[in-house]
Protein backbone atom coordinates (compact mmCIF):
# COMPACT_ATOMS: atom_id res chain seq x y z
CA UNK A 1 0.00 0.00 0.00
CA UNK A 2 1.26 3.19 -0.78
CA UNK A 3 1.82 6.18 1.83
CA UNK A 4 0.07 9.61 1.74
CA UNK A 5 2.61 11.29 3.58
CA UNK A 6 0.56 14.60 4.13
CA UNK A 7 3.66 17.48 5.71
CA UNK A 8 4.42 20.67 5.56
CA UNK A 9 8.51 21.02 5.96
CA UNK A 10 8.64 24.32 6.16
CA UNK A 11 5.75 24.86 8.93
CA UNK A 12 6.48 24.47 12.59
CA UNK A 13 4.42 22.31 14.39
CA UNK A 14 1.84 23.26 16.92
CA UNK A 15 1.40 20.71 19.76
CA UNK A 16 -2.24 19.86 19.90
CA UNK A 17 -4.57 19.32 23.06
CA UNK A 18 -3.56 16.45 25.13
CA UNK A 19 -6.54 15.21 26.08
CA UNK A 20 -7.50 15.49 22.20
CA UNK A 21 -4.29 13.11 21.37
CA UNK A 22 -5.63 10.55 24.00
CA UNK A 23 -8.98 10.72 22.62
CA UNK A 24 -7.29 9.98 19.13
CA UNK A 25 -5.01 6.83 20.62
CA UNK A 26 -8.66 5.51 21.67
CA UNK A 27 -10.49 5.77 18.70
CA UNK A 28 -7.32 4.20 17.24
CA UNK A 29 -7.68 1.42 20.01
CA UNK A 30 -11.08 0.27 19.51
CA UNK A 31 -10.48 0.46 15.62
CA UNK A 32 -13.53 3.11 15.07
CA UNK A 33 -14.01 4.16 11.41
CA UNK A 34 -13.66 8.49 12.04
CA UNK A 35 -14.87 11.12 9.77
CA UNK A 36 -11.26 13.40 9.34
CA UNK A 37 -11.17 16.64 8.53
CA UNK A 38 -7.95 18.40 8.18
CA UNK A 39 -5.69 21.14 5.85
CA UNK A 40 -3.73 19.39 3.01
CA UNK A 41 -0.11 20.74 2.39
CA UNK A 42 -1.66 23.29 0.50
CA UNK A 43 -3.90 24.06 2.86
CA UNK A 44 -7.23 22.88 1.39
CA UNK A 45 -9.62 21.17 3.74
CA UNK A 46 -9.92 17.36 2.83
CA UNK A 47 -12.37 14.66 4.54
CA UNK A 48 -11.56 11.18 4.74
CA UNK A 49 -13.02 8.38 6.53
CA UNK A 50 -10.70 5.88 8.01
CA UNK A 51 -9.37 3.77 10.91
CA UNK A 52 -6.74 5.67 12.98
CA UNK A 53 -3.97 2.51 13.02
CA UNK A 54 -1.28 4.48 14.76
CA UNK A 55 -0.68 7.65 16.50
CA UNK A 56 2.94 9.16 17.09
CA UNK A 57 6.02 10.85 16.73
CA UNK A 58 8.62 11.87 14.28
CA UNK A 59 11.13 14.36 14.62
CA UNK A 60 9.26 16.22 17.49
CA UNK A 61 6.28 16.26 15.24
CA UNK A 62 3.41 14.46 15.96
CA UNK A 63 1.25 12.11 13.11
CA UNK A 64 -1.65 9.46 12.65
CA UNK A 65 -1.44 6.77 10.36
CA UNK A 66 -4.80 5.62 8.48
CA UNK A 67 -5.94 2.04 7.21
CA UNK A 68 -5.43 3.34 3.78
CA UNK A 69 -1.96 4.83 4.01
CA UNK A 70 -2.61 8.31 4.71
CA UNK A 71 -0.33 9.92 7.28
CA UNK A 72 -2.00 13.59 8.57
CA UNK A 73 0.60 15.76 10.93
CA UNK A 74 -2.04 16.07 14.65
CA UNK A 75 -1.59 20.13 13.60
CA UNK A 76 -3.51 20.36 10.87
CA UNK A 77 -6.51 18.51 11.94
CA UNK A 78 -9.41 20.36 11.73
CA UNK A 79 -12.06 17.57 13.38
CA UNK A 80 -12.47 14.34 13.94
CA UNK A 81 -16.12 12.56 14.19
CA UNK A 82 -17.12 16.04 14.31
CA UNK A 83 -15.19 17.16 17.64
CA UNK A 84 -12.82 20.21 16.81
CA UNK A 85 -9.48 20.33 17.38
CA UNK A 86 -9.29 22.52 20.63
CA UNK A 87 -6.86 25.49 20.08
CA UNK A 88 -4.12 25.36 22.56
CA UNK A 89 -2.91 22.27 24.48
């Protein structure tokens, strides 16, 4: 299967909201199928829907891994099963 590494190099990363990450390791747990919407590289809002399979980190920047290869950076989430991303950790 091929990756969809989605990263933006040149953009520093914003921790996101704790509590937000654990409540993405869960849904990644019990293998629920989540609505995703986040900002592309280009900054376009996308929406998949797909099992979180991993959550973690990479260089001080944090990612989730999807059943069908897509990799989103936890920054440019916009929501997930239609809970926003809180502002500030």
């Amino acid at each position: 299967m091929e990756s969809n590494f989605m990263d933006t190099p040149d953009k520093s990363y914003q921790p996101i909201d704790c509590n937000y990450y654990d409540r993405l390791e869960a849904w990644a747990t019990m293998r629920t199928i989540c609505q995703i919407v986040f900002r592309d590289e280009t900054e376009k809002e996308q929406e998949v829907s797909a099992r979180i399979v991993d959550v973690y980190a990479l260089n001080k920047v944090e990612y989730m891994r999807m059943d069908n290869g897509l990799v989103i950076r936890l920054d440019s989430l916009i929501s997930v099963n239609n809970i926003p991303l809180p502002d500030h950790c």
